[in-house]
PDB file of N, CA and C in Angstrom:
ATOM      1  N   UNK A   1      82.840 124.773  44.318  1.00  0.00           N
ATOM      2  CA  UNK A   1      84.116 125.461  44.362  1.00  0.00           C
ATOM      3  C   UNK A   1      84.826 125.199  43.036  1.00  0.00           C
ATOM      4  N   UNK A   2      85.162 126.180  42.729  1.00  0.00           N
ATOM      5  CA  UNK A   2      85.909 125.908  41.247  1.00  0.00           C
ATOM      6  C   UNK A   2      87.311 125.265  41.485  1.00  0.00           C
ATOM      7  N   UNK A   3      87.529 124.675  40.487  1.00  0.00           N
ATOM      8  CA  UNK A   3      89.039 124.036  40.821  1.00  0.00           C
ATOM      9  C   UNK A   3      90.255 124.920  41.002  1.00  0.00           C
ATOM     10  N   UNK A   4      90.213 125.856  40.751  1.00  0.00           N
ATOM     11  CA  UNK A   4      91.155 127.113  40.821  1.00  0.00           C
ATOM     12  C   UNK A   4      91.257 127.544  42.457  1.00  0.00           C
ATOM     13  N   UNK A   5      90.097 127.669  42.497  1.00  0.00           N
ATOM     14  CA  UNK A   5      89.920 127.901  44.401  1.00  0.00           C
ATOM     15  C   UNK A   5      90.419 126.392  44.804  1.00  0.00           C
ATOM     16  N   UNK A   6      89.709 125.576  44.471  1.00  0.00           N
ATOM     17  CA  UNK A   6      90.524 123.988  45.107  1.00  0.00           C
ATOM     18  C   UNK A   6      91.862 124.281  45.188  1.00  0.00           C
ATOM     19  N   UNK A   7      92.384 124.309  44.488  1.00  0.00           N
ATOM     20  CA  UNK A   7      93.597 124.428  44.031  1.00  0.00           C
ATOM     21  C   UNK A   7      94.634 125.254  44.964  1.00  0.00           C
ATOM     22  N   UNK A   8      94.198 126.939  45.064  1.00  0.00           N
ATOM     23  CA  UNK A   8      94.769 127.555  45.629  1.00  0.00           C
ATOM     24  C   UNK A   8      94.518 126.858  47.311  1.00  0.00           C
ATOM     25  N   UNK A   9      93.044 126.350  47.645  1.00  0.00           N
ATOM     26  CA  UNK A   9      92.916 126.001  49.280  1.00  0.00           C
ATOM     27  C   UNK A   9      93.890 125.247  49.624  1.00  0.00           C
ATOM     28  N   UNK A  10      94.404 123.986  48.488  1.00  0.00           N
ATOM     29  CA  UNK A  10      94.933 123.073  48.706  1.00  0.00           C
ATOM     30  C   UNK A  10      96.787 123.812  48.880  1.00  0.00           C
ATOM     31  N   UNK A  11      96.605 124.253  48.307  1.00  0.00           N
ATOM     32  CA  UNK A  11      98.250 125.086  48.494  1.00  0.00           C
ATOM     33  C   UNK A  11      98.425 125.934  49.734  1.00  0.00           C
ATOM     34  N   UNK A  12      97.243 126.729  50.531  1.00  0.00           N
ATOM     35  CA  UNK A  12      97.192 127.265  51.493  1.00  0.00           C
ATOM     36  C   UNK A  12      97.111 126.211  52.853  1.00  0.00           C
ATOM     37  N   UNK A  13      96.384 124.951  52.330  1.00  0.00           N
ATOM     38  CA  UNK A  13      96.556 123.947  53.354  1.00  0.00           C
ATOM     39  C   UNK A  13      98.265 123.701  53.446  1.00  0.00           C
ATOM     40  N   UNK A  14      98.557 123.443  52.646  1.00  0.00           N
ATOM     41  CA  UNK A  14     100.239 122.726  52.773  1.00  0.00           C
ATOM     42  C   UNK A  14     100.927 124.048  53.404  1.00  0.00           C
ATOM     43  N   UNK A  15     100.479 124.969  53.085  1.00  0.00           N
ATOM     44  CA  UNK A  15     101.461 126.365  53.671  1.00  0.00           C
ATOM     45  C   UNK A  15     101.027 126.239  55.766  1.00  0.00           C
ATOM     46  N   UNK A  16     100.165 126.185  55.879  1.00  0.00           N
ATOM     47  CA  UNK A  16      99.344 126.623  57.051  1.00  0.00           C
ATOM     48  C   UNK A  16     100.209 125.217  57.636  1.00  0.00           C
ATOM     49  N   UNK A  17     100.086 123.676  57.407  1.00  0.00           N
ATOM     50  CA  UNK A  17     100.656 122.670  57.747  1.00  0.00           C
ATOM     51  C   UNK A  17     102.065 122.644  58.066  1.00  0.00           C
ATOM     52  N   UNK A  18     102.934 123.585  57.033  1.00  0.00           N
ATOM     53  CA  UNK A  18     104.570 123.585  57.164  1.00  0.00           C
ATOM     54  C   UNK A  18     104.695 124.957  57.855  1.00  0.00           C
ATOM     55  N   UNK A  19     103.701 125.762  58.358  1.00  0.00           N
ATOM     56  CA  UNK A  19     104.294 126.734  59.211  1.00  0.00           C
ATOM     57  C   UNK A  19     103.790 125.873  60.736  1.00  0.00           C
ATOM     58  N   UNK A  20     103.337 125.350  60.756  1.00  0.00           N
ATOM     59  CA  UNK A  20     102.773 124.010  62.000  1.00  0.00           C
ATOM     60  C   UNK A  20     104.304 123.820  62.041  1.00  0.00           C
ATOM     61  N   UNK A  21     104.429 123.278  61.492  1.00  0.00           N
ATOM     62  CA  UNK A  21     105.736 122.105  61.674  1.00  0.00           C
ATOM     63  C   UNK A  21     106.950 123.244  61.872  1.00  0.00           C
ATOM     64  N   UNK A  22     107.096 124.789  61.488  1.00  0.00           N
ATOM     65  CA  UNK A  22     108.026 124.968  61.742  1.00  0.00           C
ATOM     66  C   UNK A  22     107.486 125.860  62.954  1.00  0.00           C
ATOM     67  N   UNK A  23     106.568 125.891  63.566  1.00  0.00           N
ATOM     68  CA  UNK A  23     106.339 126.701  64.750  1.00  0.00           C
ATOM     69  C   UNK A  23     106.542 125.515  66.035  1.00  0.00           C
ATOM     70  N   UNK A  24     106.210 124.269  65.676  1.00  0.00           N
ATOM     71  CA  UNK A  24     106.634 123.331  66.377  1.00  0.00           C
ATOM     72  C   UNK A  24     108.279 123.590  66.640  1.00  0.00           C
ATOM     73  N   UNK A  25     109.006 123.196  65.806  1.00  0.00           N
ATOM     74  CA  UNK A  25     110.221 123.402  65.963  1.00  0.00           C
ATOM     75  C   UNK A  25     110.640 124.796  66.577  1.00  0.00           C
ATOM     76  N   UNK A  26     110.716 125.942  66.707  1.00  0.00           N
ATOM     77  CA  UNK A  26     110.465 126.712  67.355  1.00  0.00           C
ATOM     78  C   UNK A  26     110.110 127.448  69.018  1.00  0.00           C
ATOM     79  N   UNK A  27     108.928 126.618  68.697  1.00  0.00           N
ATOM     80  CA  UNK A  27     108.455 126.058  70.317  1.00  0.00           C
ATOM     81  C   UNK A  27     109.639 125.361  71.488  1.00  0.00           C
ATOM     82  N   UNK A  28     110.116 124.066  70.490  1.00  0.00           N
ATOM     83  CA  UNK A  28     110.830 123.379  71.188  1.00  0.00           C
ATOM     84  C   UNK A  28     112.569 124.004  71.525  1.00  0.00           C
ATOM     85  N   UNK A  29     112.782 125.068  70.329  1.00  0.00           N
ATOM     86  CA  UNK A  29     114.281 125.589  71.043  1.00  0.00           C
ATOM     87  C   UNK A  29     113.698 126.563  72.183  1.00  0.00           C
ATOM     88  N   UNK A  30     112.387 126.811  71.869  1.00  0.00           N
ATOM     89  CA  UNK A  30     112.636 128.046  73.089  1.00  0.00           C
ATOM     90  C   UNK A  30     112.565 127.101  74.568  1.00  0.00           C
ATOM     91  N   UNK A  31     111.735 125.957  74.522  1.00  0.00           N
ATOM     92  CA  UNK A  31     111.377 125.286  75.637  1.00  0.00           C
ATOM     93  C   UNK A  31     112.781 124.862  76.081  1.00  0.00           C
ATOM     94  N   UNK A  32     113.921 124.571  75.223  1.00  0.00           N
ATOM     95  CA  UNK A  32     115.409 124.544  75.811  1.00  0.00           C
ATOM     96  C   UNK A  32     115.825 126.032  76.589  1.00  0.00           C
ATOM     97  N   UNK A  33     115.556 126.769  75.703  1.00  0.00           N
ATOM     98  CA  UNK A  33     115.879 127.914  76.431  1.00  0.00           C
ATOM     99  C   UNK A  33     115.466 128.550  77.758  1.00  0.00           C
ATOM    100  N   UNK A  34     114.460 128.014  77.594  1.00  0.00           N
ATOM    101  CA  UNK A  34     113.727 128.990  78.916  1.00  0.00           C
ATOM    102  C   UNK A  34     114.563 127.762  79.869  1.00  0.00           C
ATOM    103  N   UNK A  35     114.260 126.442  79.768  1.00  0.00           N
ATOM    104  CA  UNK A  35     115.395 125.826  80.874  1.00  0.00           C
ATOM    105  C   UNK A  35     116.578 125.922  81.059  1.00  0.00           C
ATOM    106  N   UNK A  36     117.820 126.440  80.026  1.00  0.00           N
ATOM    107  CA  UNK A  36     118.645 127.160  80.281  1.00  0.00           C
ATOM    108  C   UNK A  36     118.567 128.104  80.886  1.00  0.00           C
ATOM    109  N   UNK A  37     117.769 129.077  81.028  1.00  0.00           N
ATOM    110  CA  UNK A  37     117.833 130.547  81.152  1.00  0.00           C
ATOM    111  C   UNK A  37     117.867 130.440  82.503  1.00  0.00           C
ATOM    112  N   UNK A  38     118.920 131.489  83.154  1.00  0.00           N
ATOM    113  CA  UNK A  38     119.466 131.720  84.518  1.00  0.00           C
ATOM    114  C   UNK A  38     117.818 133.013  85.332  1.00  0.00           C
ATOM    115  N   UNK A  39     117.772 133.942  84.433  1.00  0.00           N
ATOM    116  CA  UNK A  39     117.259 134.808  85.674  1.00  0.00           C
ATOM    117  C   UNK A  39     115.665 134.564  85.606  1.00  0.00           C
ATOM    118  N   UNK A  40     115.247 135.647  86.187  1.00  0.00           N
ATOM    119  CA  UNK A  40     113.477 135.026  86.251  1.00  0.00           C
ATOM    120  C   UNK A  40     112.887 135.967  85.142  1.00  0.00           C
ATOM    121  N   UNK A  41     114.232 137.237  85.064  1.00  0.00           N
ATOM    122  CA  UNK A  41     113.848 138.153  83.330  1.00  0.00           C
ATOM    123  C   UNK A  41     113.851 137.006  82.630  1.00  0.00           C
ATOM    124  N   UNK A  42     114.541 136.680  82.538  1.00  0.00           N
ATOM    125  CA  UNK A  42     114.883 135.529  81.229  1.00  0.00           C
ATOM    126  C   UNK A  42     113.522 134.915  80.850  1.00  0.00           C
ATOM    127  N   UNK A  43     113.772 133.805  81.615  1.00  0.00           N
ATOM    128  CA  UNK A  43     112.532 133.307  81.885  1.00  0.00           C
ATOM    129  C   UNK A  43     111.207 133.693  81.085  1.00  0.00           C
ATOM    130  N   UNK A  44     111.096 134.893  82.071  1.00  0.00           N
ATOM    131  CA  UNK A  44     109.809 135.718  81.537  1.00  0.00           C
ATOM    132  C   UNK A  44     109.630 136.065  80.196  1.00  0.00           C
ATOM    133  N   UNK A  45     110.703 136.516  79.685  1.00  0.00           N
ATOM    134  CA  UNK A  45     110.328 136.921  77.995  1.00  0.00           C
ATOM    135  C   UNK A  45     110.580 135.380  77.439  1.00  0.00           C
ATOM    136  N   UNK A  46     110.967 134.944  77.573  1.00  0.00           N
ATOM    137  CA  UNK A  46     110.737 133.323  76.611  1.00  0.00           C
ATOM    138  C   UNK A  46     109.744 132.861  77.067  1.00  0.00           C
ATOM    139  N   UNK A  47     108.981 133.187  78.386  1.00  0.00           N
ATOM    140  CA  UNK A  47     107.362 132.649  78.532  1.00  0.00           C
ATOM    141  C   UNK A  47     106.363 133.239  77.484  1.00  0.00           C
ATOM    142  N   UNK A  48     106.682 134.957  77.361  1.00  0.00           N
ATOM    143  CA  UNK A  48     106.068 135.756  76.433  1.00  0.00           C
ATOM    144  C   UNK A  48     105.975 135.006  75.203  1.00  0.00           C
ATOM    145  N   UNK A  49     107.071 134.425  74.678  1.00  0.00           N
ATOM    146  CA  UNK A  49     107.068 134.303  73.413  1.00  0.00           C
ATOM    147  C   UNK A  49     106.699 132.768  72.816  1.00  0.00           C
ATOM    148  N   UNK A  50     106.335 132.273  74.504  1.00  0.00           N
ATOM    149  CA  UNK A  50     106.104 130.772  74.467  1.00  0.00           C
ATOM    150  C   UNK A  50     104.389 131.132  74.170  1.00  0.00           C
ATOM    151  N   UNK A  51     104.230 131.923  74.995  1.00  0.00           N
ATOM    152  CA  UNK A  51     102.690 132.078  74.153  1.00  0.00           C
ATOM    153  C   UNK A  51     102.139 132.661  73.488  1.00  0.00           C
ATOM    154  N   UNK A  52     103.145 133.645  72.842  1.00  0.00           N
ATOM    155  CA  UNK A  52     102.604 133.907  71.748  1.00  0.00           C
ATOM    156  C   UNK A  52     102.580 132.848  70.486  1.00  0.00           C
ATOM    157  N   UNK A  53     103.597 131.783  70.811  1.00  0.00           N
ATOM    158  CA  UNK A  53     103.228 130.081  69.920  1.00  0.00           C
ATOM    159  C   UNK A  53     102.292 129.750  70.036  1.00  0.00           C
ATOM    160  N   UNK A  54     101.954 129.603  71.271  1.00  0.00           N
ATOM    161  CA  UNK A  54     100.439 128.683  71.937  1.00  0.00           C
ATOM    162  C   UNK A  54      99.075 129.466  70.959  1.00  0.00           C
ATOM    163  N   UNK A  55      99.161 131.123  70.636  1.00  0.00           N
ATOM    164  CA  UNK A  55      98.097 131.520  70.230  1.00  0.00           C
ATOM    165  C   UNK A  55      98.004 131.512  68.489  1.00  0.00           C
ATOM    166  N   UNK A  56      99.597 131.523  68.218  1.00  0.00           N
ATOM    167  CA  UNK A  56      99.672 130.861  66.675  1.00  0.00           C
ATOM    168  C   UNK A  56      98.806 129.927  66.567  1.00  0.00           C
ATOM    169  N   UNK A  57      99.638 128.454  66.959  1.00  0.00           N
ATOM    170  CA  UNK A  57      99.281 127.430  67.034  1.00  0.00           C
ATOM    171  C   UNK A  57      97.643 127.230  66.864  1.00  0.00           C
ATOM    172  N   UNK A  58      96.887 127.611  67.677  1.00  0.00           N
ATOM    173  CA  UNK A  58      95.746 127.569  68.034  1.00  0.00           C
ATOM    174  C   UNK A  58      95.189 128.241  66.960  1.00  0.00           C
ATOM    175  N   UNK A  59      95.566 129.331  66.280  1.00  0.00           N
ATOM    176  CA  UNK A  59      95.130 130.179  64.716  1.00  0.00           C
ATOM    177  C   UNK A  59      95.078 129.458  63.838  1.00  0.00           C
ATOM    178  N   UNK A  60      96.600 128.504  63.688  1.00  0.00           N
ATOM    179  CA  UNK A  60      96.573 127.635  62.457  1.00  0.00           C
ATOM    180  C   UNK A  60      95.801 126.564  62.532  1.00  0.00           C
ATOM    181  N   UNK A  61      95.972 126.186  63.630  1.00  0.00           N
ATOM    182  CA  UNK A  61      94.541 124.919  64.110  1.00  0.00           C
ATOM    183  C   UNK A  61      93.414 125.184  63.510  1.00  0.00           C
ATOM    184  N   UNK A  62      93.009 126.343  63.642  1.00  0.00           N
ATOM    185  CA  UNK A  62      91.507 126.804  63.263  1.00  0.00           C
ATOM    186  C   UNK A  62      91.416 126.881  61.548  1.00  0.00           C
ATOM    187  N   UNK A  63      92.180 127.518  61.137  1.00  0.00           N
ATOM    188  CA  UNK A  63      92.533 127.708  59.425  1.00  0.00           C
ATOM    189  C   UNK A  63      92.841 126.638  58.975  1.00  0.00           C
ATOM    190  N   UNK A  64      93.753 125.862  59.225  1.00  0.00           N
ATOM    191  CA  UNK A  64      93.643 124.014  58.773  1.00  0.00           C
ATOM    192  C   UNK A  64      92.182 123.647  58.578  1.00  0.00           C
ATOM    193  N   UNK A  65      91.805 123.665  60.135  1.00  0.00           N
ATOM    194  CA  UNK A  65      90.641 122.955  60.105  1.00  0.00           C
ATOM    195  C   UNK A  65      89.628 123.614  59.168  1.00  0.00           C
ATOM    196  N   UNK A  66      89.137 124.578  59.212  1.00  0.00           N
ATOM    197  CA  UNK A  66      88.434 125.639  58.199  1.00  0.00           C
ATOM    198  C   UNK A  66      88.668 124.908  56.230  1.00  0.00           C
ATOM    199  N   UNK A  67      90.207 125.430  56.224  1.00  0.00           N
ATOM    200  CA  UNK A  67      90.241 124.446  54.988  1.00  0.00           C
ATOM    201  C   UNK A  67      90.008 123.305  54.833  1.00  0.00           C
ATOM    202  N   UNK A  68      90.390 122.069  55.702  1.00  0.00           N
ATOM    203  CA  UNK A  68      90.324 120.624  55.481  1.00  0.00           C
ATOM    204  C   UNK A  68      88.896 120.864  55.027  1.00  0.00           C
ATOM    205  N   UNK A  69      87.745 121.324  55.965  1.00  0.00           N
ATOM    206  CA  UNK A  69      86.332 121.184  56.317  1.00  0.00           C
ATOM    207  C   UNK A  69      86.170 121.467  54.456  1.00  0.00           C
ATOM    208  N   UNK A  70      86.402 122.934  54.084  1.00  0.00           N
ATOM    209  CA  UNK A  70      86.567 123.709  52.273  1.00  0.00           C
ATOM    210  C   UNK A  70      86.376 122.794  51.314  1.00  0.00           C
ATOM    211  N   UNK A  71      88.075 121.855  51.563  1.00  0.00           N
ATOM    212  CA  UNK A  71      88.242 120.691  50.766  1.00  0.00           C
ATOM    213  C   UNK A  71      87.641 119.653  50.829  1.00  0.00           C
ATOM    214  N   UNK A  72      86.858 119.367  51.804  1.00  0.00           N
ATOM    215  CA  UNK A  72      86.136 117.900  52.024  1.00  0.00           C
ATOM    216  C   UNK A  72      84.494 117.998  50.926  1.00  0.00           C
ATOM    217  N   UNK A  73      83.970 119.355  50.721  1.00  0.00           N
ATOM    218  CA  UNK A  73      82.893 119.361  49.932  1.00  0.00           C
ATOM    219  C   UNK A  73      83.302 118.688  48.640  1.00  0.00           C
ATOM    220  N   UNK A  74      81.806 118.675  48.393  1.00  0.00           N
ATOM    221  CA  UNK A  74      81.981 118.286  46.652  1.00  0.00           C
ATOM    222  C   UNK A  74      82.723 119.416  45.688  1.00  0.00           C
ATOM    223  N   UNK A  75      83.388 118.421  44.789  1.00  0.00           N
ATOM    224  CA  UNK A  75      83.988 118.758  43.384  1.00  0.00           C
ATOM    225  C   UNK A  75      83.300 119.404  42.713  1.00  0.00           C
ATOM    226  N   UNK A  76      83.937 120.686  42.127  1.00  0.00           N
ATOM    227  CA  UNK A  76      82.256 121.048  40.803  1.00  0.00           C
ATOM    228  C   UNK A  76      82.048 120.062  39.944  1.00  0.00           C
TER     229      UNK A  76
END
């Protein structure tokens, strides 16, 4: 891998990591919300959107891991 590609993986790792961290955060106002939330509409669309996190989540999981795996080869 040329260092240029290193380079850019390593910048796509830190991107993929801080959208982690802000989908985490995210996650957790809605998980307030949906326990606030009075009706069973309510509810329901903040479940929607609770998993559409869960299937993020699980994307970036895979693309982290994909890169870490990138970056762990040898150096040219």
């Amino acid at each position: 891998m040329s260092p240029r590609n290193r380079a850019d993986d390593r910048r796509e790792h830190a991107r993929l990591l801080a959208a982690k961290a802000r989908l985490a955060a995210d996650v957790a106002a809605l998980e307030a919300e949906f326990r606030a939330a009075k009706t069973p509409r309510e509810r329901h669309s903040i479940n929607e959107d609770l998993y559409l996190c869960m299937l993020f989540d699980v994307l970036f999981d895979w693309q982290i891991e994909a890169l870490a795996k990138r970056l762990e080869g040898p150096d040219p």
